[in-house]
PDB file of N, CA and C in Angstrom:
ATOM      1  N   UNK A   1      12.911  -4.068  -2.636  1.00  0.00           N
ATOM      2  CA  UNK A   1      12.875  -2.882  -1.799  1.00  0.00           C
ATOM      3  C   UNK A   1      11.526  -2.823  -1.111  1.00  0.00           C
ATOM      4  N   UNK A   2      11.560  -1.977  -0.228  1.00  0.00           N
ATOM      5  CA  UNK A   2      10.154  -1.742   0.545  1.00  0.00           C
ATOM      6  C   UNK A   2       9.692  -0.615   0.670  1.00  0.00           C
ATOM      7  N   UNK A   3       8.325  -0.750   0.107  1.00  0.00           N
ATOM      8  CA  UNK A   3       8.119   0.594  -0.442  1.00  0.00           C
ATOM      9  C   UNK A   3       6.284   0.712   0.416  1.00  0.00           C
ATOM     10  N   UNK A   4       6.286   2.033   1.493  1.00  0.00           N
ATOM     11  CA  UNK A   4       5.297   2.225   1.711  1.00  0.00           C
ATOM     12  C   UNK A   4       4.527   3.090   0.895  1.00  0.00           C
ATOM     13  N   UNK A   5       2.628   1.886   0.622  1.00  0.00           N
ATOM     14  CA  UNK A   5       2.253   2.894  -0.276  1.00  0.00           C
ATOM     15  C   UNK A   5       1.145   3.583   0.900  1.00  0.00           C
ATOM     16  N   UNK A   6       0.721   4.734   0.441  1.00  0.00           N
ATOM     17  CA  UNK A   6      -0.525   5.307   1.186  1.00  0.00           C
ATOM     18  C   UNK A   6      -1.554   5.679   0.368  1.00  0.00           C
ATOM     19  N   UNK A   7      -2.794   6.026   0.743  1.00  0.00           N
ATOM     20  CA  UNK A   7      -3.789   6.446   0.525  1.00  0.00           C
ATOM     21  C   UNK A   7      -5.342   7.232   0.922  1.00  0.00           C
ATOM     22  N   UNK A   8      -5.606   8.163   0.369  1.00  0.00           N
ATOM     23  CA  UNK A   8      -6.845   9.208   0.761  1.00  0.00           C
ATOM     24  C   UNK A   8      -7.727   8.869  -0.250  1.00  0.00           C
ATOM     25  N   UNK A   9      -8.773   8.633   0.172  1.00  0.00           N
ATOM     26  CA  UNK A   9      -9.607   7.888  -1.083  1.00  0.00           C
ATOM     27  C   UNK A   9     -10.918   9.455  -0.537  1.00  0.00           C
ATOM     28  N   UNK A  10     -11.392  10.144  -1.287  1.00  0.00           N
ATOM     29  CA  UNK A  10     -12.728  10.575  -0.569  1.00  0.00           C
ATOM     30  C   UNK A  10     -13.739   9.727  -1.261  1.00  0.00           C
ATOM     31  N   UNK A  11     -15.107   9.574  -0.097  1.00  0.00           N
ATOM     32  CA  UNK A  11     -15.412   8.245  -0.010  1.00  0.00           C
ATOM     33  C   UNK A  11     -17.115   8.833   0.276  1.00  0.00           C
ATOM     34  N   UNK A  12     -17.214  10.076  -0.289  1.00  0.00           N
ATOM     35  CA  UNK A  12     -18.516  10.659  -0.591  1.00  0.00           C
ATOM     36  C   UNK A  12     -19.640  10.139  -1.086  1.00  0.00           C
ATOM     37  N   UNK A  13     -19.178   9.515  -2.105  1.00  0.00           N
ATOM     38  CA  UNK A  13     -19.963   9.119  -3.359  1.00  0.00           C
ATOM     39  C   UNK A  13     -19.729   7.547  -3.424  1.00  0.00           C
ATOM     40  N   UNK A  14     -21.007   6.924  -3.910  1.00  0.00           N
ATOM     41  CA  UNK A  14     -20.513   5.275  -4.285  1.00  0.00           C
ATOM     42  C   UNK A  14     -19.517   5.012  -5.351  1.00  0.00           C
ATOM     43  N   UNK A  15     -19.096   5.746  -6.518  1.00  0.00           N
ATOM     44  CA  UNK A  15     -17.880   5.754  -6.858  1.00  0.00           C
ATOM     45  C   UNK A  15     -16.560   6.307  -6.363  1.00  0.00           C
ATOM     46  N   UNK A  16     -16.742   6.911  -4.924  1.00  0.00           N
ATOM     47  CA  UNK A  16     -15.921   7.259  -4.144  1.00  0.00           C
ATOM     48  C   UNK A  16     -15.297   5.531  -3.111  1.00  0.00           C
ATOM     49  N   UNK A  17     -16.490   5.437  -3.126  1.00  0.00           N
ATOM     50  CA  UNK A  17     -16.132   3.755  -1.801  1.00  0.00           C
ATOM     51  C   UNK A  17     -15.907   2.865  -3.077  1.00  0.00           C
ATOM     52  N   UNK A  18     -15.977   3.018  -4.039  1.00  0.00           N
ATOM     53  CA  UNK A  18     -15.717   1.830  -5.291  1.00  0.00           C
ATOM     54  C   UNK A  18     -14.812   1.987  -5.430  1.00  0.00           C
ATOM     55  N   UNK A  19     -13.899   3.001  -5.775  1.00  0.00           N
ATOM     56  CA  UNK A  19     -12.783   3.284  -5.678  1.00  0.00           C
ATOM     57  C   UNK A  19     -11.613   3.038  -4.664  1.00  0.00           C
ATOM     58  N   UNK A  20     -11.941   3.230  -3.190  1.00  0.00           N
ATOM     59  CA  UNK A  20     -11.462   2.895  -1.902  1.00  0.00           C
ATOM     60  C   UNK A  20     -11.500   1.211  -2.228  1.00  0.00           C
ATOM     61  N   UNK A  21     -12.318   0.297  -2.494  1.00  0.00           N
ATOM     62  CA  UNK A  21     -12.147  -0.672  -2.621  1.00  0.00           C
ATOM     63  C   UNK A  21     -11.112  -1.084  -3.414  1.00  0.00           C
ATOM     64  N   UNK A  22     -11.314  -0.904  -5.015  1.00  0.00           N
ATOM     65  CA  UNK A  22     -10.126  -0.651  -6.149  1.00  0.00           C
ATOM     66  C   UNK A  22      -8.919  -0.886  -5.716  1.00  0.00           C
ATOM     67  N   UNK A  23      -8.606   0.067  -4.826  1.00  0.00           N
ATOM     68  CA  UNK A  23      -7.359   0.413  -4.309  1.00  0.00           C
ATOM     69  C   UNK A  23      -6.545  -0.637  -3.283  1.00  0.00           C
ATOM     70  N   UNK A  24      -7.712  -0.792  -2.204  1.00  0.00           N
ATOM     71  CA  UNK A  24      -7.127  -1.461  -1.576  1.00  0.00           C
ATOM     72  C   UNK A  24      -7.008  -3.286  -2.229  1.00  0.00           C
ATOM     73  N   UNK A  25      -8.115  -3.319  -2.834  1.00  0.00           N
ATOM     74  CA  UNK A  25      -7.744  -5.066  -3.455  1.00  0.00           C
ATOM     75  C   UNK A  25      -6.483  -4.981  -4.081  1.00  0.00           C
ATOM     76  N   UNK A  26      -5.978  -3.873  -5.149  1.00  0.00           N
ATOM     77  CA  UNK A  26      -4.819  -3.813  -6.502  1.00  0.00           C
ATOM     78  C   UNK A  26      -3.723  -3.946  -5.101  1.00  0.00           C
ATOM     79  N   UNK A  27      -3.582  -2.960  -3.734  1.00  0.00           N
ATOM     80  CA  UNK A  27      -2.248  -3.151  -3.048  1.00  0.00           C
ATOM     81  C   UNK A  27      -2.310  -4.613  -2.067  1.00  0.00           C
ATOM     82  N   UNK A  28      -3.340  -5.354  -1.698  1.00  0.00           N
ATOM     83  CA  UNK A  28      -3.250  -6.417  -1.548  1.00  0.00           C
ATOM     84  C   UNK A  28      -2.680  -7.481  -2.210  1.00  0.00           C
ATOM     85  N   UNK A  29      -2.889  -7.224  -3.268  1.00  0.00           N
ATOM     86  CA  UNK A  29      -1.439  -8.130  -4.791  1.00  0.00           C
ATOM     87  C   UNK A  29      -0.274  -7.725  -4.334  1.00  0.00           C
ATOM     88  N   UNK A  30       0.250  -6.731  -3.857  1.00  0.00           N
ATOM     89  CA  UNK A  30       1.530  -6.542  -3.615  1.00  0.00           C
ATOM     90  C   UNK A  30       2.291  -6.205  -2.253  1.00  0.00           C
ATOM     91  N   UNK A  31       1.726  -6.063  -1.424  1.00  0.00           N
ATOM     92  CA  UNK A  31       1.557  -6.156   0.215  1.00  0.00           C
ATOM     93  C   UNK A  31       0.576  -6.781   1.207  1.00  0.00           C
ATOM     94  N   UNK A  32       0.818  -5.913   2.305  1.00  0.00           N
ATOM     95  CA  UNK A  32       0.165  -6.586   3.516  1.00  0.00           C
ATOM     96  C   UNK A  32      -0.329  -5.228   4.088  1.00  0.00           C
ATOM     97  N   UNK A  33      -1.147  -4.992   4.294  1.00  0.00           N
ATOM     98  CA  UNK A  33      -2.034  -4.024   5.210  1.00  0.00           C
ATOM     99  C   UNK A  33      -1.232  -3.860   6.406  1.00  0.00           C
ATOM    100  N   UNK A  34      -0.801  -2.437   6.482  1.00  0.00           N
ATOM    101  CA  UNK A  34      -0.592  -2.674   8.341  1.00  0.00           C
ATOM    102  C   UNK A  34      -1.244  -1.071   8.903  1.00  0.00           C
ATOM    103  N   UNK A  35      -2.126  -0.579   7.980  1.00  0.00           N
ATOM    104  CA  UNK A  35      -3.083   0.355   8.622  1.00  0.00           C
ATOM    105  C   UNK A  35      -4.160   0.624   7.684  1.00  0.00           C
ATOM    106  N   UNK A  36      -5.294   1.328   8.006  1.00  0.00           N
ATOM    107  CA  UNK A  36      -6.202   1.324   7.484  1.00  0.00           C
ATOM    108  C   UNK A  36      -6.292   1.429   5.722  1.00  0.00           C
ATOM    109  N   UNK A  37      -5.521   2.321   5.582  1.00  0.00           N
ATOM    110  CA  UNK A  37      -5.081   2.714   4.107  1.00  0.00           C
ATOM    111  C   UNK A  37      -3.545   3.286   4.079  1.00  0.00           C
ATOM    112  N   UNK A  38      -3.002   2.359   4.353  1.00  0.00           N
ATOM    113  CA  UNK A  38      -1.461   1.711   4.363  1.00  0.00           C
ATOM    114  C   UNK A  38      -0.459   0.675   4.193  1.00  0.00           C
ATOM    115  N   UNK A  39      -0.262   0.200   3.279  1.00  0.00           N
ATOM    116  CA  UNK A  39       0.411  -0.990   2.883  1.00  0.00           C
ATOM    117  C   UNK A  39       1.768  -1.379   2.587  1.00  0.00           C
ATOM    118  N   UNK A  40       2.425  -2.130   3.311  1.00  0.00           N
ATOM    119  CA  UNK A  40       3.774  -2.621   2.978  1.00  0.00           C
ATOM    120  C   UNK A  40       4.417  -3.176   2.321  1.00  0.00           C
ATOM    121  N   UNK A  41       4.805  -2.884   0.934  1.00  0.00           N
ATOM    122  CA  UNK A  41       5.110  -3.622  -0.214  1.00  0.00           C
ATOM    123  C   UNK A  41       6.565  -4.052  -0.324  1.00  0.00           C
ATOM    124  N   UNK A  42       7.151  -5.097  -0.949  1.00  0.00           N
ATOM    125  CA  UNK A  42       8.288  -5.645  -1.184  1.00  0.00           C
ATOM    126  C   UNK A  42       8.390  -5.559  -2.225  1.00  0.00           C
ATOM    127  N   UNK A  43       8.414  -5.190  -3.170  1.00  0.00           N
ATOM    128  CA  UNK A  43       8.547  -5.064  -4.860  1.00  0.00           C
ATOM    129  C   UNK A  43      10.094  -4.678  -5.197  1.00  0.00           C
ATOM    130  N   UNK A  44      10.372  -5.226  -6.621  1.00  0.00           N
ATOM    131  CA  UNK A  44      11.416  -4.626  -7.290  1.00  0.00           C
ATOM    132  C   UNK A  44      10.799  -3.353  -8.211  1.00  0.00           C
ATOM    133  N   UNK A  45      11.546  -3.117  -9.027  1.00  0.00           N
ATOM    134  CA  UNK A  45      11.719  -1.375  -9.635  1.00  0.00           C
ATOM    135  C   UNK A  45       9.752  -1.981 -10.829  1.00  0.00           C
ATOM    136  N   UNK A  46      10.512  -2.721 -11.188  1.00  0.00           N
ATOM    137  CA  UNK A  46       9.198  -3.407 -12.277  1.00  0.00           C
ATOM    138  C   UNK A  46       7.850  -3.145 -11.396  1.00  0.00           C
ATOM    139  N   UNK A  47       7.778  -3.976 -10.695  1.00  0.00           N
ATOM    140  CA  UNK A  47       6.607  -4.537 -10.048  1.00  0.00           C
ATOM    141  C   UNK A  47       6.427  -2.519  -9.351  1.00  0.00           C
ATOM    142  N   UNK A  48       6.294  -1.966  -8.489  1.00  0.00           N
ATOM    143  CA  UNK A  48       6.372  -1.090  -8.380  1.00  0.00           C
ATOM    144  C   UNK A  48       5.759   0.304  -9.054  1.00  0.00           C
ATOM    145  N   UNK A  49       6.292  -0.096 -10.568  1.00  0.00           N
ATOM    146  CA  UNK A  49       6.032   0.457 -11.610  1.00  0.00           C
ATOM    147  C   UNK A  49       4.566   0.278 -12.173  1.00  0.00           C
ATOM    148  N   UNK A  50       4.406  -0.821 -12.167  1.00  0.00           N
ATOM    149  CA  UNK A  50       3.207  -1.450 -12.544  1.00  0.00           C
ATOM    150  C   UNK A  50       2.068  -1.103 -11.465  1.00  0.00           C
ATOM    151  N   UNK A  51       2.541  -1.339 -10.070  1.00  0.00           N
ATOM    152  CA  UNK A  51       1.620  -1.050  -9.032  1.00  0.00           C
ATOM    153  C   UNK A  51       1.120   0.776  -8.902  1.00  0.00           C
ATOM    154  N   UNK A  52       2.088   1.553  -9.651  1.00  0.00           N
ATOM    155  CA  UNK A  52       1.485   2.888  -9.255  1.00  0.00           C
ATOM    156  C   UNK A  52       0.767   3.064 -10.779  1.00  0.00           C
ATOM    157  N   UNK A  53       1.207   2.132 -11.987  1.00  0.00           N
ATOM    158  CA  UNK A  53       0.366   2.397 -12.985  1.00  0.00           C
ATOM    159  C   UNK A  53      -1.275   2.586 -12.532  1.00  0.00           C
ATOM    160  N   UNK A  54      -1.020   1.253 -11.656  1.00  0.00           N
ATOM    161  CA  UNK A  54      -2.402   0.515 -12.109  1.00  0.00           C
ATOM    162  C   UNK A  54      -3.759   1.135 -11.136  1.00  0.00           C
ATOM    163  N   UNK A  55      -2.878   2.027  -9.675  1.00  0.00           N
ATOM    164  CA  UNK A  55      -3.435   2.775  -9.009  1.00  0.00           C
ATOM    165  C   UNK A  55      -3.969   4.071  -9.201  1.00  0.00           C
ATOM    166  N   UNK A  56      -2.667   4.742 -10.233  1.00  0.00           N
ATOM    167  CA  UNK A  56      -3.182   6.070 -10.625  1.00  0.00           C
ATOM    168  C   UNK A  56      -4.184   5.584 -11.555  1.00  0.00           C
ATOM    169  N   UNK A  57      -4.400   4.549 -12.282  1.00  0.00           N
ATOM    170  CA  UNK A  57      -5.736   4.770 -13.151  1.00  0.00           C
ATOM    171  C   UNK A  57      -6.913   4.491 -12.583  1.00  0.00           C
ATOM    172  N   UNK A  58      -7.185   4.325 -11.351  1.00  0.00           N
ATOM    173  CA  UNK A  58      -8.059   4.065 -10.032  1.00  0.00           C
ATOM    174  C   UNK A  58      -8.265   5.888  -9.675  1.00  0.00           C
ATOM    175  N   UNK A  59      -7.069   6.066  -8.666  1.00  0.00           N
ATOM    176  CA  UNK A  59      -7.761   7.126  -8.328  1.00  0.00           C
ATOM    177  C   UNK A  59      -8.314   8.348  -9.104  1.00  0.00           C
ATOM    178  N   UNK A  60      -9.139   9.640  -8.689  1.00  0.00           N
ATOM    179  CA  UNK A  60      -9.594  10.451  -9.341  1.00  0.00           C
ATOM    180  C   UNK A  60      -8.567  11.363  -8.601  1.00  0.00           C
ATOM    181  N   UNK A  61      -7.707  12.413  -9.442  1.00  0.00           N
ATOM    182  CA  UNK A  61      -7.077  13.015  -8.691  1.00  0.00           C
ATOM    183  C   UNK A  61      -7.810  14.398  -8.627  1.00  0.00           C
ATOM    184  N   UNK A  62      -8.810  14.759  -8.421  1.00  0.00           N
ATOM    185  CA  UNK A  62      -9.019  15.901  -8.480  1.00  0.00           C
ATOM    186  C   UNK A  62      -9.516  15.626  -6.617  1.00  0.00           C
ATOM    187  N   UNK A  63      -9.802  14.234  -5.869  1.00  0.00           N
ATOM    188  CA  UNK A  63     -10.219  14.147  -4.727  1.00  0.00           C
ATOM    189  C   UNK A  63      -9.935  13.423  -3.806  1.00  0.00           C
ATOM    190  N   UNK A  64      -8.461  12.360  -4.574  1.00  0.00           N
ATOM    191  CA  UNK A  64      -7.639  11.100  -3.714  1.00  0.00           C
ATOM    192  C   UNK A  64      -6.685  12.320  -3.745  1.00  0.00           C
ATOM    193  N   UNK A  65      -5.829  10.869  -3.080  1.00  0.00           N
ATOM    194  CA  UNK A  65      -4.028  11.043  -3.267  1.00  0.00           C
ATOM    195  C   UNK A  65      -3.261  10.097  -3.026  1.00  0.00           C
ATOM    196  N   UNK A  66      -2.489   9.580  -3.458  1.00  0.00           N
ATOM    197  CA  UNK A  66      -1.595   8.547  -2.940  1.00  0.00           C
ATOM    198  C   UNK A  66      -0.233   8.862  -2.721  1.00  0.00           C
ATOM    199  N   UNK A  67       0.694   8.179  -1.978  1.00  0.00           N
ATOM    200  CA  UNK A  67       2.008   8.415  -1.620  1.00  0.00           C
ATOM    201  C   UNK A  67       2.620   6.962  -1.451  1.00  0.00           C
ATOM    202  N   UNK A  68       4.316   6.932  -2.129  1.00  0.00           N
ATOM    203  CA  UNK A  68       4.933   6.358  -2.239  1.00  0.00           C
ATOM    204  C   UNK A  68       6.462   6.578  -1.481  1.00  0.00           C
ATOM    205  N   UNK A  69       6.487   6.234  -0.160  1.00  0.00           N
ATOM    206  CA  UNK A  69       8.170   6.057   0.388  1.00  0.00           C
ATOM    207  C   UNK A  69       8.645   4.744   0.015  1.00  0.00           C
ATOM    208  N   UNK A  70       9.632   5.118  -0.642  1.00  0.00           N
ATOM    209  CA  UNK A  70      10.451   3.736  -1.169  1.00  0.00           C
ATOM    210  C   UNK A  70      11.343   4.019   0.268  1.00  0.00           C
ATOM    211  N   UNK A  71      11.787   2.692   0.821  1.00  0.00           N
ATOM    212  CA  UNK A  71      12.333   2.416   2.138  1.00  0.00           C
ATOM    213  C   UNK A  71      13.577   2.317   1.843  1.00  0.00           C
ATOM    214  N   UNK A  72      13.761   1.025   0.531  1.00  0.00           N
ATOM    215  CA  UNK A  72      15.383   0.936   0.243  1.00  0.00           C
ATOM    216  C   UNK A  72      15.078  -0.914   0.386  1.00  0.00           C
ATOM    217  N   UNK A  73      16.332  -1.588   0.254  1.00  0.00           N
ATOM    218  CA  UNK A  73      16.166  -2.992   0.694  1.00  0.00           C
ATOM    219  C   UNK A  73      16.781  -2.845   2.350  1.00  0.00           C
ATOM    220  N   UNK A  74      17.449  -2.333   3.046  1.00  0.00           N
ATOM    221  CA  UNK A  74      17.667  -2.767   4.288  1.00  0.00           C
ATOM    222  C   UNK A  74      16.900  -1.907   5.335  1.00  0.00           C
ATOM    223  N   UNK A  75      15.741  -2.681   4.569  1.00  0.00           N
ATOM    224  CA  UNK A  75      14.351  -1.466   5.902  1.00  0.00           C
ATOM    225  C   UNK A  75      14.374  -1.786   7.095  1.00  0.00           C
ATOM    226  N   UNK A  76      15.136  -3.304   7.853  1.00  0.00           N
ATOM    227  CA  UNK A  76      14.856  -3.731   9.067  1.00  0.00           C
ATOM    228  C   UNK A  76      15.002  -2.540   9.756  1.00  0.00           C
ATOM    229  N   UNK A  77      16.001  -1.616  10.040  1.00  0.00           N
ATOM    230  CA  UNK A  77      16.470  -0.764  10.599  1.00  0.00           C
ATOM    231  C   UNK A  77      15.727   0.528  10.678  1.00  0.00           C
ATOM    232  N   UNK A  78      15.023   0.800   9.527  1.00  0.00           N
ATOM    233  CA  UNK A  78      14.344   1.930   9.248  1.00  0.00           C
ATOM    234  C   UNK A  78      12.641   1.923  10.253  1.00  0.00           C
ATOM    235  N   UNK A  79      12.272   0.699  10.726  1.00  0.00           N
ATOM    236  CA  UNK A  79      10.405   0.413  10.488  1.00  0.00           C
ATOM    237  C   UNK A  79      10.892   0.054  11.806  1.00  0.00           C
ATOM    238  N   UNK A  80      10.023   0.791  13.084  1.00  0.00           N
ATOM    239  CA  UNK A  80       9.787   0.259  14.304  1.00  0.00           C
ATOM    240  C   UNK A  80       8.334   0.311  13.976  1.00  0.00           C
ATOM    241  N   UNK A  81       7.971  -1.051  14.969  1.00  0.00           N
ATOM    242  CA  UNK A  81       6.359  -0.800  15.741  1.00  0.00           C
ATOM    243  C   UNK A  81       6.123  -0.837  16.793  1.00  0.00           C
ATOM    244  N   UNK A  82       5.132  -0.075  17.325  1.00  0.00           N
ATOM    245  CA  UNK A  82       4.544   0.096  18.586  1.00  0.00           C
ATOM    246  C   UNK A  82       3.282  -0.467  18.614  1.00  0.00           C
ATOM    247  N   UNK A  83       2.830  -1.035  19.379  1.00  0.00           N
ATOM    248  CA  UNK A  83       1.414  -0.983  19.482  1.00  0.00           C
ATOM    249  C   UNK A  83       0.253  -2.242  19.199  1.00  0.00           C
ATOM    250  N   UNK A  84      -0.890  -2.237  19.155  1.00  0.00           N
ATOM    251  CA  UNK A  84      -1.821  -3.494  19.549  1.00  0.00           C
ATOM    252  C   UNK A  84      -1.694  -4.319  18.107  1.00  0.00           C
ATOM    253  N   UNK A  85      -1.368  -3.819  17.312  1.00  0.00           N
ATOM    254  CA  UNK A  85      -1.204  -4.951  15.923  1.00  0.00           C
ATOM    255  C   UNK A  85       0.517  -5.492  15.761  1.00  0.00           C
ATOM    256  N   UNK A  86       0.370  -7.101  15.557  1.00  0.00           N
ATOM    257  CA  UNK A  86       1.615  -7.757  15.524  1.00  0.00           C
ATOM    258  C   UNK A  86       2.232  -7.128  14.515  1.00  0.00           C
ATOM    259  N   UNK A  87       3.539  -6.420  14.210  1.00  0.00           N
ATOM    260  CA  UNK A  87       4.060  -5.926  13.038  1.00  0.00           C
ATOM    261  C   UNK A  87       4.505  -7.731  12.652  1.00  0.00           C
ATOM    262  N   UNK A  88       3.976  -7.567  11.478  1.00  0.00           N
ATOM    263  CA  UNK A  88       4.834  -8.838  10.097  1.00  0.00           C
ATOM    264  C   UNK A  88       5.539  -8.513   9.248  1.00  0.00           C
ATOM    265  N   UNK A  89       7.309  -9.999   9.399  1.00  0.00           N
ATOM    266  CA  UNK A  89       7.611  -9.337   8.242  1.00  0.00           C
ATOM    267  C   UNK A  89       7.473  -9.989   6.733  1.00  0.00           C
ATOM    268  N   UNK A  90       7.171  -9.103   6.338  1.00  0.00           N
ATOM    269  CA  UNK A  90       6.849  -8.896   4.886  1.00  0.00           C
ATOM    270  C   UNK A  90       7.333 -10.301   3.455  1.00  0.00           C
ATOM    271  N   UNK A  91       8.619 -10.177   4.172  1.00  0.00           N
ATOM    272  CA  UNK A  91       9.121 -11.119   3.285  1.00  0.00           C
ATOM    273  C   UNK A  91       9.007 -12.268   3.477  1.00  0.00           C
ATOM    274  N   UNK A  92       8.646 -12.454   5.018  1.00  0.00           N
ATOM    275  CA  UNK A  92       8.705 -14.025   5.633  1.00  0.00           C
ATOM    276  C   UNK A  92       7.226 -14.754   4.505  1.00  0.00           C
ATOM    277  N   UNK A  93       7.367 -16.479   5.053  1.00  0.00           N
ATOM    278  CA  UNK A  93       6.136 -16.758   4.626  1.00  0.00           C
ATOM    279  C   UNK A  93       4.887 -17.191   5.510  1.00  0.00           C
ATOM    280  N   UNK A  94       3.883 -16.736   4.816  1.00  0.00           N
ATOM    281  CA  UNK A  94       2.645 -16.694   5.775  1.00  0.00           C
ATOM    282  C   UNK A  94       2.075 -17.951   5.544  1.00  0.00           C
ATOM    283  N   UNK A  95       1.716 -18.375   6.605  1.00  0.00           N
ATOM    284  CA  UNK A  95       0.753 -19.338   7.042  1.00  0.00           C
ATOM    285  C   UNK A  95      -0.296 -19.498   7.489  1.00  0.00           C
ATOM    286  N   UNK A  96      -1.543 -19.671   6.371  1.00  0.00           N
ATOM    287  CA  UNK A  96      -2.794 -19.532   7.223  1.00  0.00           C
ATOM    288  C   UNK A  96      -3.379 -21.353   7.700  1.00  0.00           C
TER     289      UNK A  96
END
């Protein structure tokens, strides 16, 4: 399934940007960046599970937040893009 994650990191404090980092390396294991603090994940129910474990013990909730839209598996239909960044898809394989 495809599951957009998001994120508000406040970024006050050097354990504020340590944290913003945290975050974004743990959703790089499981997506692809397609905005600043926005990531496009392909995960099953497991993996998923594990990924919001491992985030909520990252953020501080008294000053983040994160959000999870699960898309479904037939997201082609659901995800347009507009605009100056190539949308990728997700599942294909990358080639650097």
């Amino acid at each position: 399934m495809l599951v957009l994650v998001t994120y508000d990191v406040q970024t006050l404090t050097d354990g504020g940007k340590k944290r913003l980092r945290r975050i974004a390396k743990k959703c790089e294991e499981y997506g692809v960046r397609v905005q600043n603090s926005v990531f496009e994940c392909v995960v099953n129910t497991t993996q998923l599970r594990q990924l919001e474990i491992a985030l909520e013990k990252i953020i501080d909730p008294e000053v983040d937040s994160l959000r999870y839209y699960r898309l479904g598996k037939n997201y082609d239909t659901k995800v347009r893009h507009v605009g100056a960044k190539p949308s990728l898809k997700v599942e294909d394989t990358l080639i650097f």
